[in-house]
C-alpha atoms as a PDB file:
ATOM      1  CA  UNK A   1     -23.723  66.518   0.410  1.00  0.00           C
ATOM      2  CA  UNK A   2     -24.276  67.717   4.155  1.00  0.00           C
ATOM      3  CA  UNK A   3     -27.783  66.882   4.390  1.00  0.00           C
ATOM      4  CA  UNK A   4     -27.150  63.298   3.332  1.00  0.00           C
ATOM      5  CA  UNK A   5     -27.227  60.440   5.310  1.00  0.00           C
ATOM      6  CA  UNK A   6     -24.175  58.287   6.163  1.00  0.00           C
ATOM      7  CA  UNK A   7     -25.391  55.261   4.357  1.00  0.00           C
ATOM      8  CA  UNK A   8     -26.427  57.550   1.016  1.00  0.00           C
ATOM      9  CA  UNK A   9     -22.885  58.965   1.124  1.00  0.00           C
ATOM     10  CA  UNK A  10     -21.365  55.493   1.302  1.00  0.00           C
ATOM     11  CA  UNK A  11     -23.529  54.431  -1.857  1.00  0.00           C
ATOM     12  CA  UNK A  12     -22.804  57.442  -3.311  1.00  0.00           C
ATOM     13  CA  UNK A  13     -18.839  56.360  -3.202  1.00  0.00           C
ATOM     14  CA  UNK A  14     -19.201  52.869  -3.882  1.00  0.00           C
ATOM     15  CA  UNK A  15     -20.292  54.636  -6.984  1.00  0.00           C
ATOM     16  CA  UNK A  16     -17.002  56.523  -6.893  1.00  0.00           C
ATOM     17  CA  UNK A  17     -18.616  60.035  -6.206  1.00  0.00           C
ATOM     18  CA  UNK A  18     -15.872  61.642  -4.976  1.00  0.00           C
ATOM     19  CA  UNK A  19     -17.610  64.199  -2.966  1.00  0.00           C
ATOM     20  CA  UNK A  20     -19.718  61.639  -0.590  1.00  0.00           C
ATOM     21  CA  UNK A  21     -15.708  60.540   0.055  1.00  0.00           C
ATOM     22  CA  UNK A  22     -14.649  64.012   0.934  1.00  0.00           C
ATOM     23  CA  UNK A  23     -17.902  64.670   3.314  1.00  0.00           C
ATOM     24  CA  UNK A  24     -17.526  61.416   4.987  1.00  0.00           C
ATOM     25  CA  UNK A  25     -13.465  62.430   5.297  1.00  0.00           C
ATOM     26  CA  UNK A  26     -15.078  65.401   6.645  1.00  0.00           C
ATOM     27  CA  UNK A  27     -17.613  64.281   9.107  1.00  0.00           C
ATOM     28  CA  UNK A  28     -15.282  61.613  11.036  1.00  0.00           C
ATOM     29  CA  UNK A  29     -11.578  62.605  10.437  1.00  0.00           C
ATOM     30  CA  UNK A  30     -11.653  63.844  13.985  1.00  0.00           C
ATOM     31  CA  UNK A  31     -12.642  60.811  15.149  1.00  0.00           C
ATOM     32  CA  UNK A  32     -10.514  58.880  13.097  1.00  0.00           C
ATOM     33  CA  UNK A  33      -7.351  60.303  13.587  1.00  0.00           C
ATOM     34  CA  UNK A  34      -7.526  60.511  17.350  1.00  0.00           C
ATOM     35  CA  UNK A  35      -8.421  56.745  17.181  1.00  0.00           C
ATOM     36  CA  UNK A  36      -5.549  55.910  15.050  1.00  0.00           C
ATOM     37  CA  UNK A  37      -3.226  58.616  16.986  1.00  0.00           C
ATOM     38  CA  UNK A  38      -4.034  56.727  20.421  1.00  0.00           C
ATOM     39  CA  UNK A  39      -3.592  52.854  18.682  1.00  0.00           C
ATOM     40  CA  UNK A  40       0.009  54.186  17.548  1.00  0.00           C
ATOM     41  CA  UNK A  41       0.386  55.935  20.757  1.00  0.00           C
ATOM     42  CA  UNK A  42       0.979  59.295  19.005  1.00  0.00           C
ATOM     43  CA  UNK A  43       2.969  58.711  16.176  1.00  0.00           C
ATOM     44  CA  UNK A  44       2.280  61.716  14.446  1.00  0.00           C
ATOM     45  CA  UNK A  45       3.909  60.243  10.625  1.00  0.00           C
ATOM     46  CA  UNK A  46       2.400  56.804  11.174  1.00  0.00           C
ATOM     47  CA  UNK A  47      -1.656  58.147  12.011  1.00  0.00           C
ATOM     48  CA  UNK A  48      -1.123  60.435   8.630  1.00  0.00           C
ATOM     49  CA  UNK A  49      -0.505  57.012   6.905  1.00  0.00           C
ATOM     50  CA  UNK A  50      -3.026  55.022   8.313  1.00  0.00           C
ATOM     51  CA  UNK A  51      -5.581  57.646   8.150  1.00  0.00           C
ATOM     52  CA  UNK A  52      -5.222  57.826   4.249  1.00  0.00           C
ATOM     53  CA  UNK A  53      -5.136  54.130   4.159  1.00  0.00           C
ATOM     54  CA  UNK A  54      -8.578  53.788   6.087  1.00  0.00           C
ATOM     55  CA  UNK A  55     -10.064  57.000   3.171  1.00  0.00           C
ATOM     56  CA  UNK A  56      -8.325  54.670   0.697  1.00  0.00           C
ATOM     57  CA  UNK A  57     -10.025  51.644   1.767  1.00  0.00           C
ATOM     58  CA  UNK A  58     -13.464  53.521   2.001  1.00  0.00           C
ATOM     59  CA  UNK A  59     -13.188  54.153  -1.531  1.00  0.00           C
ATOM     60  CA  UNK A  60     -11.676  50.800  -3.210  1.00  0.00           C
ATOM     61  CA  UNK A  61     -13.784  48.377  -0.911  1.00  0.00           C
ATOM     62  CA  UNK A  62     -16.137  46.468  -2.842  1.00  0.00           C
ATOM     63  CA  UNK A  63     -18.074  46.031   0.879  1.00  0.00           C
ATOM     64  CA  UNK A  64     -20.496  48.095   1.985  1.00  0.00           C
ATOM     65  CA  UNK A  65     -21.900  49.222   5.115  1.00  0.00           C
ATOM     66  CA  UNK A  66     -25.204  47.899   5.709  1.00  0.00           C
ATOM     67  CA  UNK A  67     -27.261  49.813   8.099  1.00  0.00           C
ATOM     68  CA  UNK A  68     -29.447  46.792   9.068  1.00  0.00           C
ATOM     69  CA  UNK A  69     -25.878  45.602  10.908  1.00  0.00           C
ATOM     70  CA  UNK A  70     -25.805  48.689  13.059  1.00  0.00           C
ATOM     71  CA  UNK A  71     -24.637  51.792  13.132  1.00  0.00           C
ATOM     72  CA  UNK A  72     -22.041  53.632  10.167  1.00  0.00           C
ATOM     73  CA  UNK A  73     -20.037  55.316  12.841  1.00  0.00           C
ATOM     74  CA  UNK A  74     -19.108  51.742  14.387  1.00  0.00           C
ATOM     75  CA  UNK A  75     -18.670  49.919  11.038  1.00  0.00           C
ATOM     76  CA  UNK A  76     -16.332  52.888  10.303  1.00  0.00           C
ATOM     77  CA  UNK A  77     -14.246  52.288  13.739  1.00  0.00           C
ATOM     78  CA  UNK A  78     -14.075  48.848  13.111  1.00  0.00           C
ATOM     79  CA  UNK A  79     -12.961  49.324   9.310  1.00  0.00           C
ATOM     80  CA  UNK A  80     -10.041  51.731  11.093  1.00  0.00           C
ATOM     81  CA  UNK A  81      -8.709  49.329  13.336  1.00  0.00           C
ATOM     82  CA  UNK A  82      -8.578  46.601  10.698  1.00  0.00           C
ATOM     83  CA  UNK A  83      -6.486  48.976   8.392  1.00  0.00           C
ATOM     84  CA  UNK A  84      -4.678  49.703  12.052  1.00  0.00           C
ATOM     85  CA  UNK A  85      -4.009  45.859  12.814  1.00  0.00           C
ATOM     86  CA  UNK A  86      -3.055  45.354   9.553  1.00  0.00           C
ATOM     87  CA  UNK A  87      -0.529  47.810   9.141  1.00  0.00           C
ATOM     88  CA  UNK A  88       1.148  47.317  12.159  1.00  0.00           C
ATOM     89  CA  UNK A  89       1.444  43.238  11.217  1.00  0.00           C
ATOM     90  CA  UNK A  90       2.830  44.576   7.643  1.00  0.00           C
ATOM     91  CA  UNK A  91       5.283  46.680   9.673  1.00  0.00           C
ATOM     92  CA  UNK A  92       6.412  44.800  12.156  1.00  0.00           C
ATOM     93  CA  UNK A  93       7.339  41.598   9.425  1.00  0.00           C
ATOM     94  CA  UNK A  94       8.892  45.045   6.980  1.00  0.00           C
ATOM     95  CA  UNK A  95      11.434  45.428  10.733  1.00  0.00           C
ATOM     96  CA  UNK A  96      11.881  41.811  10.967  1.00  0.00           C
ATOM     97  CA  UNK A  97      13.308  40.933   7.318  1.00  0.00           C
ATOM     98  CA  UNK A  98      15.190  44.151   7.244  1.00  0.00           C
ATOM     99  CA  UNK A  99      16.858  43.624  10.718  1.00  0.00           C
ATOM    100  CA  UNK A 100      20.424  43.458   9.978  1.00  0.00           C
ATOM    101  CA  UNK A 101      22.904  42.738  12.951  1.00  0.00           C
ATOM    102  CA  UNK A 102      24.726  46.097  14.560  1.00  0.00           C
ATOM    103  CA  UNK A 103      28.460  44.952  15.559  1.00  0.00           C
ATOM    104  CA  UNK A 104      28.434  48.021  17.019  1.00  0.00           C
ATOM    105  CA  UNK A 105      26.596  46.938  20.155  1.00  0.00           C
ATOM    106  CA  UNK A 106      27.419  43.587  22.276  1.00  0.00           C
ATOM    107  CA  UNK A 107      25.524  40.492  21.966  1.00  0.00           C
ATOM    108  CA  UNK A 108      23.415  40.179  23.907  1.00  0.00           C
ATOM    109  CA  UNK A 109      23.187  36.100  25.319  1.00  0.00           C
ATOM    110  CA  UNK A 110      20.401  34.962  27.106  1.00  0.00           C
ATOM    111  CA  UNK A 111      20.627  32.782  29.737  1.00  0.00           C
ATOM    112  CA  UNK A 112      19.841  29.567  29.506  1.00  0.00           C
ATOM    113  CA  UNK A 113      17.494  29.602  32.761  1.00  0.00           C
ATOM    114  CA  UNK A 114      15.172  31.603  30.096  1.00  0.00           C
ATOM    115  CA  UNK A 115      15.013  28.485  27.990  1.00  0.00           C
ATOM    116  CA  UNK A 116      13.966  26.332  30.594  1.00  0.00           C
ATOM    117  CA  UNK A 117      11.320  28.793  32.023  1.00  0.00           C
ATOM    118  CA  UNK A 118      10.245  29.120  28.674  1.00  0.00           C
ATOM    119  CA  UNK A 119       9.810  25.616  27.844  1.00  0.00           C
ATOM    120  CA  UNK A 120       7.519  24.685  30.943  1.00  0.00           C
ATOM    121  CA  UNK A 121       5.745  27.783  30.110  1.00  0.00           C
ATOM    122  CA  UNK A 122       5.031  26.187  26.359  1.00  0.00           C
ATOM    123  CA  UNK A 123       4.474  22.863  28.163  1.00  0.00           C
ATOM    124  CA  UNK A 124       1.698  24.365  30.293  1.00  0.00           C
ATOM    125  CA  UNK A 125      -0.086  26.138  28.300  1.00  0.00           C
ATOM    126  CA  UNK A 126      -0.106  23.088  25.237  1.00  0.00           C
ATOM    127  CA  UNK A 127      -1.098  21.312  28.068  1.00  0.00           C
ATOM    128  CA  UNK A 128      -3.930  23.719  28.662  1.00  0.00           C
ATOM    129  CA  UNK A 129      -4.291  23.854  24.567  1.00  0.00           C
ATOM    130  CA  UNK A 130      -5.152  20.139  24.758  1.00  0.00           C
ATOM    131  CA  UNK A 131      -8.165  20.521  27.119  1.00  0.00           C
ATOM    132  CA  UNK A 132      -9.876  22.886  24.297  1.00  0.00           C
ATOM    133  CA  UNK A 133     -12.149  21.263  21.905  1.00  0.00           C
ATOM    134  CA  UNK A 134     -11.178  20.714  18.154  1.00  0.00           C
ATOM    135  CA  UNK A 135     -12.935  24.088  17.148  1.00  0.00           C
ATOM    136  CA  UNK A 136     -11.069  25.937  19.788  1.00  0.00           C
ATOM    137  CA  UNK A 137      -7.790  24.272  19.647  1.00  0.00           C
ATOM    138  CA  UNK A 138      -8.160  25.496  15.209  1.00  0.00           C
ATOM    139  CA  UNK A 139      -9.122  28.760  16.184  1.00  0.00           C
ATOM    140  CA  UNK A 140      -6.202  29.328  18.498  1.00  0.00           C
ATOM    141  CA  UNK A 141      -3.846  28.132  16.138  1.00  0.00           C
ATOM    142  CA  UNK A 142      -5.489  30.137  13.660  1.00  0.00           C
ATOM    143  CA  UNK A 143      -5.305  33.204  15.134  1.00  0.00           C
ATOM    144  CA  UNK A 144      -2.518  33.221  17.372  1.00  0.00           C
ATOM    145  CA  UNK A 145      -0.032  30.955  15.384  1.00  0.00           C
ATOM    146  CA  UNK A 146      -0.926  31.242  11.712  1.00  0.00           C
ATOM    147  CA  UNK A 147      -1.607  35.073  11.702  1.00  0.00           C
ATOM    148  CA  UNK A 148      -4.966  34.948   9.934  1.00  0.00           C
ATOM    149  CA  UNK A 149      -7.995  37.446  11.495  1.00  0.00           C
ATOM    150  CA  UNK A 150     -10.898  36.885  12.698  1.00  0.00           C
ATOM    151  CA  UNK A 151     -12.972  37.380   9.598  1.00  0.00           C
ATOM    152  CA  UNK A 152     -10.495  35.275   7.407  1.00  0.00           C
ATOM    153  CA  UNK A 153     -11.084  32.746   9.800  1.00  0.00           C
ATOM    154  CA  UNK A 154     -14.765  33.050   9.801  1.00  0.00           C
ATOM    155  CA  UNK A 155     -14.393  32.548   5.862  1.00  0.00           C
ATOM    156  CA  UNK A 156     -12.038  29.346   6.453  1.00  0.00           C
ATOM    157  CA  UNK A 157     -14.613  27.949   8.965  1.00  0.00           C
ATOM    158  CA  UNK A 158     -17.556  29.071   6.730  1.00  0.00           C
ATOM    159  CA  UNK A 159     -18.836  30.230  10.243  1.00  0.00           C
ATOM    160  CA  UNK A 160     -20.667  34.046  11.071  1.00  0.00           C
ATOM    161  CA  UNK A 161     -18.092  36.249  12.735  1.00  0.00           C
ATOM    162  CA  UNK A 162     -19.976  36.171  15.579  1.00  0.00           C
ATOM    163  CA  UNK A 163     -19.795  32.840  16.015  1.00  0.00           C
ATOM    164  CA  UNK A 164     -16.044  33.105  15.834  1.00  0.00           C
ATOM    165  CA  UNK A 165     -15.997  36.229  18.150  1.00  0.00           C
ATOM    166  CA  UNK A 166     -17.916  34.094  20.765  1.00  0.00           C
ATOM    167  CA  UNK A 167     -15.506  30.788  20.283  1.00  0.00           C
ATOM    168  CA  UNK A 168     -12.750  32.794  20.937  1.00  0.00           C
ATOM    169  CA  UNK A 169     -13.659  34.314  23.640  1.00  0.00           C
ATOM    170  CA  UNK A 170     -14.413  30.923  25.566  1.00  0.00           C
ATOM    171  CA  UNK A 171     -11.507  29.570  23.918  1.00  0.00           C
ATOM    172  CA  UNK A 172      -9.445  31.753  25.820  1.00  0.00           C
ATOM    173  CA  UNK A 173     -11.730  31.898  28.867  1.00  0.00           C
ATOM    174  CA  UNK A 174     -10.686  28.415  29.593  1.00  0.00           C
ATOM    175  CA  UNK A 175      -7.187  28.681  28.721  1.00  0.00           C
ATOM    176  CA  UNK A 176      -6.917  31.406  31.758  1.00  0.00           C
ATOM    177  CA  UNK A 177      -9.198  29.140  33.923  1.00  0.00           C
ATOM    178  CA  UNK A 178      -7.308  25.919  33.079  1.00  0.00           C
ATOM    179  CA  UNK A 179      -3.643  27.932  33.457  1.00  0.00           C
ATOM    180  CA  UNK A 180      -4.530  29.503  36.813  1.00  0.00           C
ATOM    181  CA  UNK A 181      -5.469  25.763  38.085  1.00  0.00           C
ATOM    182  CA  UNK A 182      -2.490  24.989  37.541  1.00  0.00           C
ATOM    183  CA  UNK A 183      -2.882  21.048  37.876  1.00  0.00           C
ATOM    184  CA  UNK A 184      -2.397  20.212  34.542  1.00  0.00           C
END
């Protein structure tokens, strides 16, 4: 398996050869793991799980890398910090529905300066929201309100991911520019 190439190893476990898995496992958990270890900023317990989640995705995807889109270490990063985003968005609703209230602790009560701030704060930048075109506007809700990714969104909007990468990016472009005005 050593002298393979990346892309004949990641045939090999489409085809669920298990020992392209464990070379590939071999040849990049180094990488991996210090990638995932820094994006949970070194949680030791939650980079074990997320590594074996990113192996387990390598071998239950029905996609493919395709060397003709670049390079397998990159497709492999990018795979990783999918499984990353997605776990922490999984954990982070898991904390929310099981947050029970500690009468242990005071309540805490904001004040309601914080509501007002907060409010022109929303007002400004819907204000700012309404200056985007259509497509923007839908991929900022998208994304930002509705929780879906970028390549979920690029299925919705039957559009490349580039394409969505790029609209984004302008999209948010001239939100900053149209917030730092100020004269909205």
């Amino acid at each position: 398996m050593k002298e393979k190439l990346d892309k004949e190893l990641m045939a090999l476990v489409k085809n669920k050869h298990r020992p392209a898995l464990e070379e590939l496992y071999d040849r990049y958990i180094k990488l991996i793991y210090g990638f995932i270890f820094k994006f949970t900023n070194g949680n030791e317990e939650k980079t074990k799980e997320i590594v074996q989640l990113v192996f387990l995705k390598l071998w239950t995807t029905k996609s493919s890398y395709n060397p003709e889109k670049g390079n397998f270490v990159n497709w492999l990063l990018t795979v990783t910090r999918n499984v990353c985003v997605d776990y922490v968005r999984k954990d982070s609703i898991h904390i929310r529905n099981n947050k029970q209230m500690d009468l242990s602790k005071p309540i805490d009560i904001e004040d309601p300066n914080n509501d007002i701030e907060n409010g022109l704060i929303n007002s400004e930048i819907a204000k700012a929201k309404n200056k985007l075109s259509k497509p923007q506007k839908r991929l900022i809700d998208l994304l930002y309100w509705k929780g879906y990714s970028l390549t979920e969104i690029a299925k919705i909007e039957n559009e490349p991911i580039g394409t969505i990468k790029s609209r984004l990016h302008q999209s948010l472009k001239q939100l900053k520019k149209y917030l730092e005005v100020g004269d909205l």
